[in-house]
PDB file of N, CA and C in Angstrom:
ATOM      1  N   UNK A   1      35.484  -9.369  -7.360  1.00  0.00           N
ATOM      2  CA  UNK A   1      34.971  -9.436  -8.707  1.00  0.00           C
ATOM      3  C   UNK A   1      33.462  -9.173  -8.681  1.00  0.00           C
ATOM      4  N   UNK A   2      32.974  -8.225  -9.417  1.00  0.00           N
ATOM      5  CA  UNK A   2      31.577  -8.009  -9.423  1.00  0.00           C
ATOM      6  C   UNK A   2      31.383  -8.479 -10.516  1.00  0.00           C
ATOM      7  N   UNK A   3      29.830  -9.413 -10.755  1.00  0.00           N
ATOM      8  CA  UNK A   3      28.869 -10.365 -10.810  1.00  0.00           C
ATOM      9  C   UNK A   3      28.178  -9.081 -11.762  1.00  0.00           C
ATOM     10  N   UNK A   4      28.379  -9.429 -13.019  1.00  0.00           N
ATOM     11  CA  UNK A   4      27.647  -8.145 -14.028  1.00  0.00           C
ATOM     12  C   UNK A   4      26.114  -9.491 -14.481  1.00  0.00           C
ATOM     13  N   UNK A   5      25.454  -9.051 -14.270  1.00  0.00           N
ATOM     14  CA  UNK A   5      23.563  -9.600 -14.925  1.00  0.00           C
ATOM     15  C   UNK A   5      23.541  -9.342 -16.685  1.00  0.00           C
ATOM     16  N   UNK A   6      23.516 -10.407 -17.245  1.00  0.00           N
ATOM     17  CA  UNK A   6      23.219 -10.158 -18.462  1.00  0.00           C
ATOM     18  C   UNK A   6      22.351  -9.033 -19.107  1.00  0.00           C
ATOM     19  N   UNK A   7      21.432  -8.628 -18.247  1.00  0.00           N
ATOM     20  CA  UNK A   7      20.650  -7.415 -18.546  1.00  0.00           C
ATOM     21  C   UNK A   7      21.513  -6.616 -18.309  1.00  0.00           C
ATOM     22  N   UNK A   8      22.874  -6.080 -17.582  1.00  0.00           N
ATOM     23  CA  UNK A   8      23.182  -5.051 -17.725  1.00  0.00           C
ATOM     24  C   UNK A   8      23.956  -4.455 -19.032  1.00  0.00           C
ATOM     25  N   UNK A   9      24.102  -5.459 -19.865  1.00  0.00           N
ATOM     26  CA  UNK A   9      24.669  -4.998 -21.037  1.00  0.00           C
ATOM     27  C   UNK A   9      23.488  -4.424 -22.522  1.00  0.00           C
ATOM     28  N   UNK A  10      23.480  -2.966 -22.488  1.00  0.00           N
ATOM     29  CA  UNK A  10      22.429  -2.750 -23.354  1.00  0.00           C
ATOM     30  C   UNK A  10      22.433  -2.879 -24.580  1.00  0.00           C
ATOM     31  N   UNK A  11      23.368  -3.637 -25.105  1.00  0.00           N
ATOM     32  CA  UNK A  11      23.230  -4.515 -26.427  1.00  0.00           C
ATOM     33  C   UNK A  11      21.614  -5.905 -26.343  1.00  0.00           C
ATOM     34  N   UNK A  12      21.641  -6.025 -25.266  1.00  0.00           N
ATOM     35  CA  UNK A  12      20.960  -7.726 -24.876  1.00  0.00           C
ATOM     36  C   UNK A  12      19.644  -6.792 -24.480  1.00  0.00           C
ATOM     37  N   UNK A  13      19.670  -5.743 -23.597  1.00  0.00           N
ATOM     38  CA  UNK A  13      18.365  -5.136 -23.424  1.00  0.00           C
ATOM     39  C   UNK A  13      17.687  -4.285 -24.701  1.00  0.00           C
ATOM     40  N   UNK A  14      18.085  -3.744 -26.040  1.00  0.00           N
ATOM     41  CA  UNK A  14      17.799  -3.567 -27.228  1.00  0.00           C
ATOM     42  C   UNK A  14      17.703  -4.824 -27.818  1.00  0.00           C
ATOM     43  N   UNK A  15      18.251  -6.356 -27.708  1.00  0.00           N
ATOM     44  CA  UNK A  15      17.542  -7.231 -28.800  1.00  0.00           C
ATOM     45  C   UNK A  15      16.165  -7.528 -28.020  1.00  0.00           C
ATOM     46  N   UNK A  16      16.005  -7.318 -26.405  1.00  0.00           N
ATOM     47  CA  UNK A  16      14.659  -8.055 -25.896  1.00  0.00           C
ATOM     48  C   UNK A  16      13.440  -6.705 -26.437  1.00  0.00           C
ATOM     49  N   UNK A  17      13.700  -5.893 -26.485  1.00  0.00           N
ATOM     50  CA  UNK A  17      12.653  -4.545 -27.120  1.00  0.00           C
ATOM     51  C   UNK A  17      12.374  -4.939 -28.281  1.00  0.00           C
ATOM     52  N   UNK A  18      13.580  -5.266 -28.974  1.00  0.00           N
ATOM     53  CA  UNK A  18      13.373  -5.924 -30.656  1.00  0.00           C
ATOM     54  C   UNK A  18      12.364  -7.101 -30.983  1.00  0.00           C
ATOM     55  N   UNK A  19      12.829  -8.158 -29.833  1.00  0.00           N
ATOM     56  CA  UNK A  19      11.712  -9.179 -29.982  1.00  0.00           C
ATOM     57  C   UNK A  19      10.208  -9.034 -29.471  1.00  0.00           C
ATOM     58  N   UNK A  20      10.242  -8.225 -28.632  1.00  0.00           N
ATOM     59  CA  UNK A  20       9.022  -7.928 -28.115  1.00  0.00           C
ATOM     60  C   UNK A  20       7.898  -7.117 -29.057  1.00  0.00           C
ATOM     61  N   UNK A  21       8.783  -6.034 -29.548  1.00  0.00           N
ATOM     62  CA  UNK A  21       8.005  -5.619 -30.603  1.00  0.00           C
ATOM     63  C   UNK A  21       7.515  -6.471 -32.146  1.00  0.00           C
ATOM     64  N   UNK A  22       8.413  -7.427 -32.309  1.00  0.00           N
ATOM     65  CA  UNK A  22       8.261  -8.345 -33.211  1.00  0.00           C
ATOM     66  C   UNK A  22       7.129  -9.601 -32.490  1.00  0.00           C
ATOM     67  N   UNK A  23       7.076  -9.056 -31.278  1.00  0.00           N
ATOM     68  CA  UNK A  23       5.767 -10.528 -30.887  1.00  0.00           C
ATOM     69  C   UNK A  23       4.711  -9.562 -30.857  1.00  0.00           C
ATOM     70  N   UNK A  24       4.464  -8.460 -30.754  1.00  0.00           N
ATOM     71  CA  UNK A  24       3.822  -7.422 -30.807  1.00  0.00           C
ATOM     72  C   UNK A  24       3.004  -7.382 -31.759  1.00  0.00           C
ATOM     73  N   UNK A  25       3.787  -7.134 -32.687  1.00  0.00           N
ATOM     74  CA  UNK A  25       3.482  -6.812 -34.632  1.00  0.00           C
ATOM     75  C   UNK A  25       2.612  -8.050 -34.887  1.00  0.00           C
ATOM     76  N   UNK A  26       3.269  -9.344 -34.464  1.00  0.00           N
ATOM     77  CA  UNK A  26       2.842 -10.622 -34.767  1.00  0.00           C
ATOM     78  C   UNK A  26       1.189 -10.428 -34.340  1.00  0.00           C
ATOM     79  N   UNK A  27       1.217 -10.359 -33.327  1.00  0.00           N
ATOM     80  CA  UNK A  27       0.324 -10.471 -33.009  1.00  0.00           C
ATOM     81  C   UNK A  27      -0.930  -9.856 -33.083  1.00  0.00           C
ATOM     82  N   UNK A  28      -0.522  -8.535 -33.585  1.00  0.00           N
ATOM     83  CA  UNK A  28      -2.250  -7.870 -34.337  1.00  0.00           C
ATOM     84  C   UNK A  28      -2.193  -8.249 -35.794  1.00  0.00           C
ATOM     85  N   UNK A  29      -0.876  -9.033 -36.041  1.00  0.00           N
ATOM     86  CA  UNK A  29      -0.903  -8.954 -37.531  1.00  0.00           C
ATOM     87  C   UNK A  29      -2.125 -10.519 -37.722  1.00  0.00           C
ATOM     88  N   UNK A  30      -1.919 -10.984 -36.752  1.00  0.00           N
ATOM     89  CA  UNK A  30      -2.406 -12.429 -36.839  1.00  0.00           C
ATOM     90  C   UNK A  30      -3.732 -12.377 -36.633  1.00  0.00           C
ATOM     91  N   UNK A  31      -4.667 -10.856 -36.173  1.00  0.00           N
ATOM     92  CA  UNK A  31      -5.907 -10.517 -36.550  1.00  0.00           C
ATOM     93  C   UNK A  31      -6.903 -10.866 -37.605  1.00  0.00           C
ATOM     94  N   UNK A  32      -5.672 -10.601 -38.726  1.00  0.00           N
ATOM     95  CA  UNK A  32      -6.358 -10.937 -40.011  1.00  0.00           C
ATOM     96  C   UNK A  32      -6.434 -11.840 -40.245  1.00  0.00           C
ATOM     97  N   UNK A  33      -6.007 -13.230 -39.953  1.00  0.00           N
ATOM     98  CA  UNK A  33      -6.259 -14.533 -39.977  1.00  0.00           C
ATOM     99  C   UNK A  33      -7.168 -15.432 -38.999  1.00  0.00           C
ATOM    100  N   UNK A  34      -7.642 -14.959 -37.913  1.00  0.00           N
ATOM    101  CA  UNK A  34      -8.107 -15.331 -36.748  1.00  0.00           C
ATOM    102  C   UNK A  34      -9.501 -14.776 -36.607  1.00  0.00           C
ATOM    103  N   UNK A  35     -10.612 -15.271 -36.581  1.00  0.00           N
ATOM    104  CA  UNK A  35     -11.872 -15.146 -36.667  1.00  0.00           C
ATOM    105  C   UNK A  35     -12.006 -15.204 -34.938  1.00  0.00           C
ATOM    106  N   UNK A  36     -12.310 -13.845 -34.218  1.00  0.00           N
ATOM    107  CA  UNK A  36     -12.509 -13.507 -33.145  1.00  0.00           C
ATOM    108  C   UNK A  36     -14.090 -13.639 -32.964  1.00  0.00           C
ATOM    109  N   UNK A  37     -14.782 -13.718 -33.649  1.00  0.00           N
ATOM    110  CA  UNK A  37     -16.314 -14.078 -32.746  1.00  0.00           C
ATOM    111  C   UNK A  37     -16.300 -12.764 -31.926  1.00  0.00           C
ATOM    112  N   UNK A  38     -16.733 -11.094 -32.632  1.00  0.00           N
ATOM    113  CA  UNK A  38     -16.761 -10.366 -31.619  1.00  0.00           C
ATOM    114  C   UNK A  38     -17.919 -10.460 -31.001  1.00  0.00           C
ATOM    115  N   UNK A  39     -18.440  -9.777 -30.238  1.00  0.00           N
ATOM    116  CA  UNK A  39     -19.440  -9.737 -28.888  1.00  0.00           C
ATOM    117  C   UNK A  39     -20.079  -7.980 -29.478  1.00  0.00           C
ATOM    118  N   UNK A  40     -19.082  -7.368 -29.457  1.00  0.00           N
ATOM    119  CA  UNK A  40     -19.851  -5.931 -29.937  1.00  0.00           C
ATOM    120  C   UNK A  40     -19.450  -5.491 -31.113  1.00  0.00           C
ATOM    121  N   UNK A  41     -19.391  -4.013 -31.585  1.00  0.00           N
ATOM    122  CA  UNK A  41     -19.155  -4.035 -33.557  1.00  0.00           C
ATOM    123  C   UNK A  41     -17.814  -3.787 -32.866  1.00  0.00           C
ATOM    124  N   UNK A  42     -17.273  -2.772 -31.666  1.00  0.00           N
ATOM    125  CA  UNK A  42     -15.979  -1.947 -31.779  1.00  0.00           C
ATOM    126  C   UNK A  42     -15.102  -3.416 -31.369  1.00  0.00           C
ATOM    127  N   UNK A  43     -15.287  -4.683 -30.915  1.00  0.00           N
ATOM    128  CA  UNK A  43     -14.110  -5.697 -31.134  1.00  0.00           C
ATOM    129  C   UNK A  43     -13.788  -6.196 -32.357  1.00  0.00           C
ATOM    130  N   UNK A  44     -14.694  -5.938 -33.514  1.00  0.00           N
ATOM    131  CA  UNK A  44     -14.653  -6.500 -34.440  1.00  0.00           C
ATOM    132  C   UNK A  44     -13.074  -5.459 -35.511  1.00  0.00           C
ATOM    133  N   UNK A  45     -13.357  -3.957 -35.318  1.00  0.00           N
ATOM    134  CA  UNK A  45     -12.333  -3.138 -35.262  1.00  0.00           C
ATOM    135  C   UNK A  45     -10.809  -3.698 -35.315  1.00  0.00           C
ATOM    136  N   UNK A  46      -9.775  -3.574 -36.666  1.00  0.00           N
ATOM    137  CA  UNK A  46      -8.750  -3.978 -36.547  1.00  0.00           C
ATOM    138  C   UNK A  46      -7.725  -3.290 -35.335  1.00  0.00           C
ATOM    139  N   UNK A  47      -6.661  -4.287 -34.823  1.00  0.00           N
ATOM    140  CA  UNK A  47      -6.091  -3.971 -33.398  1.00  0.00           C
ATOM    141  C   UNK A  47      -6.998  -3.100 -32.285  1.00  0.00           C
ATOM    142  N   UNK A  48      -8.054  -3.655 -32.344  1.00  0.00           N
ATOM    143  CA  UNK A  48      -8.881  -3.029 -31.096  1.00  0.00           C
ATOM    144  C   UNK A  48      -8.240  -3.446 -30.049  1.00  0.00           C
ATOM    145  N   UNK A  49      -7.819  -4.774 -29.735  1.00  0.00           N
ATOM    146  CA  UNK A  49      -7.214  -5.428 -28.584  1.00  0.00           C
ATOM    147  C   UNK A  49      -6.284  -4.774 -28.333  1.00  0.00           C
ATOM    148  N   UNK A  50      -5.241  -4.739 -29.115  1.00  0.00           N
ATOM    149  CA  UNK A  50      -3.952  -4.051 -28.391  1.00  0.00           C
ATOM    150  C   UNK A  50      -3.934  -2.290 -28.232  1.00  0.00           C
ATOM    151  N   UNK A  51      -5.154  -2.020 -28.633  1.00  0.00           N
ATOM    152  CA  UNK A  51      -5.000  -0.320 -28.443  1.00  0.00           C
ATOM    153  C   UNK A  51      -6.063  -0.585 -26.972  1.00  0.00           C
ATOM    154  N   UNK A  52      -6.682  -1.455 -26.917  1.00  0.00           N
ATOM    155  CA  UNK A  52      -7.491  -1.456 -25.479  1.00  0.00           C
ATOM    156  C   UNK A  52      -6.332  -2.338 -24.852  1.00  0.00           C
ATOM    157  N   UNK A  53      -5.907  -2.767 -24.718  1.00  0.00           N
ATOM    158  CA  UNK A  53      -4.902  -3.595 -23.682  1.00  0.00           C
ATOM    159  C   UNK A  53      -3.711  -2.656 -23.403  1.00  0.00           C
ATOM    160  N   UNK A  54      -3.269  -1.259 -24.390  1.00  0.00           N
ATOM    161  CA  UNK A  54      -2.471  -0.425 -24.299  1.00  0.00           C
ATOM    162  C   UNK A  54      -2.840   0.536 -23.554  1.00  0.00           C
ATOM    163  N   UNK A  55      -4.434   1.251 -23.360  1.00  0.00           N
ATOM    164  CA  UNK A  55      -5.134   2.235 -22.961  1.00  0.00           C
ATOM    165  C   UNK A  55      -4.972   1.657 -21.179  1.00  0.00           C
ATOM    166  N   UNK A  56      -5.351   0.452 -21.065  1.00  0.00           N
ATOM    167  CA  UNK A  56      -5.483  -0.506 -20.373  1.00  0.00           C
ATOM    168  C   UNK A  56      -4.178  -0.202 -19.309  1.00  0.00           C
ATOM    169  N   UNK A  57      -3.142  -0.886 -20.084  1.00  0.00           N
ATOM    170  CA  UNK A  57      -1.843  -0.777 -19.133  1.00  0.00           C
ATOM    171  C   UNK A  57      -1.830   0.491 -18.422  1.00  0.00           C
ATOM    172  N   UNK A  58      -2.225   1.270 -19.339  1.00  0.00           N
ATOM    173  CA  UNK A  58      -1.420   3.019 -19.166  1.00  0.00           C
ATOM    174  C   UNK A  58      -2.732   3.801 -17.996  1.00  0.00           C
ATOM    175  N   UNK A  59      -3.507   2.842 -18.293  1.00  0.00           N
ATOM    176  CA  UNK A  59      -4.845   3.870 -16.937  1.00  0.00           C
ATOM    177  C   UNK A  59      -4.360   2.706 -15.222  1.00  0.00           C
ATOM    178  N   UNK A  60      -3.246   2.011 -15.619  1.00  0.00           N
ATOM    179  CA  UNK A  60      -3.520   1.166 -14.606  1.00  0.00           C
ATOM    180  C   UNK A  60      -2.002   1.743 -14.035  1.00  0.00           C
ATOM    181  N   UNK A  61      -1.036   2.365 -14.412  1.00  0.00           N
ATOM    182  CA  UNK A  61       0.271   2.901 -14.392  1.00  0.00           C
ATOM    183  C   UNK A  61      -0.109   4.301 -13.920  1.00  0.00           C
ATOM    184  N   UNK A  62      -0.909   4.797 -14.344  1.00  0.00           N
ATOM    185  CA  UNK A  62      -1.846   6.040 -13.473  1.00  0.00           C
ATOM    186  C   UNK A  62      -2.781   6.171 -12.462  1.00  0.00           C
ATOM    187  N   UNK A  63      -3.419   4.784 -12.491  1.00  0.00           N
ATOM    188  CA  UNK A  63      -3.680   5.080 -11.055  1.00  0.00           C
ATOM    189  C   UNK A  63      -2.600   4.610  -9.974  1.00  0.00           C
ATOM    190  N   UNK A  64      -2.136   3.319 -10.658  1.00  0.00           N
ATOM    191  CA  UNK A  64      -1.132   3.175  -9.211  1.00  0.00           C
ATOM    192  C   UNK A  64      -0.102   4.194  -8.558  1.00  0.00           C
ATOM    193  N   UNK A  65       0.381   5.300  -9.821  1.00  0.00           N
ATOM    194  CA  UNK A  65       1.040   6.391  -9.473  1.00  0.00           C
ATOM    195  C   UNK A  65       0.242   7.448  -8.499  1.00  0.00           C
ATOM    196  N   UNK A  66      -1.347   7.211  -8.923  1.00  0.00           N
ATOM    197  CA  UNK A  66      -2.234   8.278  -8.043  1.00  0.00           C
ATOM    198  C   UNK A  66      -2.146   7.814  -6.239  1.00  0.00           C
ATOM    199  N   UNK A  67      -2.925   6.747  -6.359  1.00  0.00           N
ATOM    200  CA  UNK A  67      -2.403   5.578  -5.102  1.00  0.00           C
ATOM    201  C   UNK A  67      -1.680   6.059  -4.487  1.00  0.00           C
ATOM    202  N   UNK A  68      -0.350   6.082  -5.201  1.00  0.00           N
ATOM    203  CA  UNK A  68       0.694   5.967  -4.192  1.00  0.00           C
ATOM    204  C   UNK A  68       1.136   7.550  -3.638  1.00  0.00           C
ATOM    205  N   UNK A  69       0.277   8.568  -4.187  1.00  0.00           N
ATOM    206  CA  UNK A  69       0.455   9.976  -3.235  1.00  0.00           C
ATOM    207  C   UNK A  69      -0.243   9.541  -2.521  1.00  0.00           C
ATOM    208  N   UNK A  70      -1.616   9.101  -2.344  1.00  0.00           N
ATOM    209  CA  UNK A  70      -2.132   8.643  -1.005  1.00  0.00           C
ATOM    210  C   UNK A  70      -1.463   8.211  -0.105  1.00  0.00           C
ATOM    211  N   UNK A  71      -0.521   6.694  -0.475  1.00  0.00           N
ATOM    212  CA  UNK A  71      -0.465   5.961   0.152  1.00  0.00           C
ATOM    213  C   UNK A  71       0.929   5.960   1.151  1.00  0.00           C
ATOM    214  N   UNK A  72       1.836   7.365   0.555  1.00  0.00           N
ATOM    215  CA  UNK A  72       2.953   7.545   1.266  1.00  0.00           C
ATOM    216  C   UNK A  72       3.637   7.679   1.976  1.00  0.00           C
ATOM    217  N   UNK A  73       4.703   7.595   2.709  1.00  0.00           N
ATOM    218  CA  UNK A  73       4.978   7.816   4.126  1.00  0.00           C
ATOM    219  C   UNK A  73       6.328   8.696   4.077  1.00  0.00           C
ATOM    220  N   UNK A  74       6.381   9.792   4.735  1.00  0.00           N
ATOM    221  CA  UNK A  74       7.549  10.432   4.765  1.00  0.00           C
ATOM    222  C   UNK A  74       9.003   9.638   5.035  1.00  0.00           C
ATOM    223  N   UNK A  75       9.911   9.873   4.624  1.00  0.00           N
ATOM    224  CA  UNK A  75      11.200   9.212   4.848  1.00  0.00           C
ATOM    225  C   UNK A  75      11.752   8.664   5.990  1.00  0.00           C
ATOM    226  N   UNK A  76      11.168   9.782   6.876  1.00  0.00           N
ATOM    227  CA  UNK A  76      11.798   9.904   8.587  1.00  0.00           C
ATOM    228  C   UNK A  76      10.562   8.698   9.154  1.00  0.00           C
ATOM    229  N   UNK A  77       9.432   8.555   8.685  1.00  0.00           N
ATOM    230  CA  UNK A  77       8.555   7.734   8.934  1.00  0.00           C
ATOM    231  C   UNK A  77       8.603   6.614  10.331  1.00  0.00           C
ATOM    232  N   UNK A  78       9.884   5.797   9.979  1.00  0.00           N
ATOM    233  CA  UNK A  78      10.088   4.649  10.953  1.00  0.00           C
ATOM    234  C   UNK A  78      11.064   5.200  11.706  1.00  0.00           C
ATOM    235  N   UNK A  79      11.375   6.420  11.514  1.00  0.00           N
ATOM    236  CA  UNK A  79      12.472   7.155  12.593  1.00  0.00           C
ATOM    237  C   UNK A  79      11.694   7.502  13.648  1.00  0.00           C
ATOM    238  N   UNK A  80      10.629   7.888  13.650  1.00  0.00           N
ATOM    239  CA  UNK A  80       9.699   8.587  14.395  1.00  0.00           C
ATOM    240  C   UNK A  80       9.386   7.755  15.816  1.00  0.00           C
ATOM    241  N   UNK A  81       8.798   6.245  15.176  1.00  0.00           N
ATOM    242  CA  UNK A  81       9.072   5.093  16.107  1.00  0.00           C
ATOM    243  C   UNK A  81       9.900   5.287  17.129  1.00  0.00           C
ATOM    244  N   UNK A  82      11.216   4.873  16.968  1.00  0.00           N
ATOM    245  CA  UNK A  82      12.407   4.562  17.336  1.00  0.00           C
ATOM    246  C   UNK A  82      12.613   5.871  18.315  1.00  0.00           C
ATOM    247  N   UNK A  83      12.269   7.173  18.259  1.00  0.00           N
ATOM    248  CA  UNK A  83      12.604   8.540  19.178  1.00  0.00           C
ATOM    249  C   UNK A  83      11.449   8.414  20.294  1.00  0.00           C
ATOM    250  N   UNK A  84      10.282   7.859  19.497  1.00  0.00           N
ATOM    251  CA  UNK A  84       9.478   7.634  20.697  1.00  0.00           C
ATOM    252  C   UNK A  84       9.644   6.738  22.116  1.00  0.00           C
ATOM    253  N   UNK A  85      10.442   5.489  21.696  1.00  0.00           N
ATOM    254  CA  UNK A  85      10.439   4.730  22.668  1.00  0.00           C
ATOM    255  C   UNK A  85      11.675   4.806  23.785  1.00  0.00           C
TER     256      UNK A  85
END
């Protein structure tokens, strides 16, 4: 008997997108009520946060993708080892 993960049913992985975007919404919506004390004029800017916390994610998903051509190792890699000895 295989052991199915509640995530594998994509009914349950479309309501967690649903809520997420609904904590999402919430949450720049709650801008307008929340006196942020900005520091410069561009925080003061409605959803500045989440378009910088979005810019944010997405330069950090690009470099780690850059990284990792650096950081790669061919497949045969630990085969190489193993013929040597």
């Amino acid at each position: 008997m295989k052991y199915e993960h509640w995530l594998d049913d994509p009914l349950n992985v479309r309501k967690l997108w649903r809520g997420f975007l609904v904590v999402l919404a919430l949450t720049v919506i709650a801008g307008f009520f929340v006196d942020l004390h900005p520091h410069f004029e561009i925080e003061s800017w409605f959803g500045f946060y989440a378009v910088y916390g979005f810019i944010t994610c997405l330069l950090m998903i690009v470099g780690a993708k850059a990284l990792g051509l650096f950081l790669k190792k061919p497949d045969s890699y630990y085969a190489q080892d193993e013929r040597d000895e």
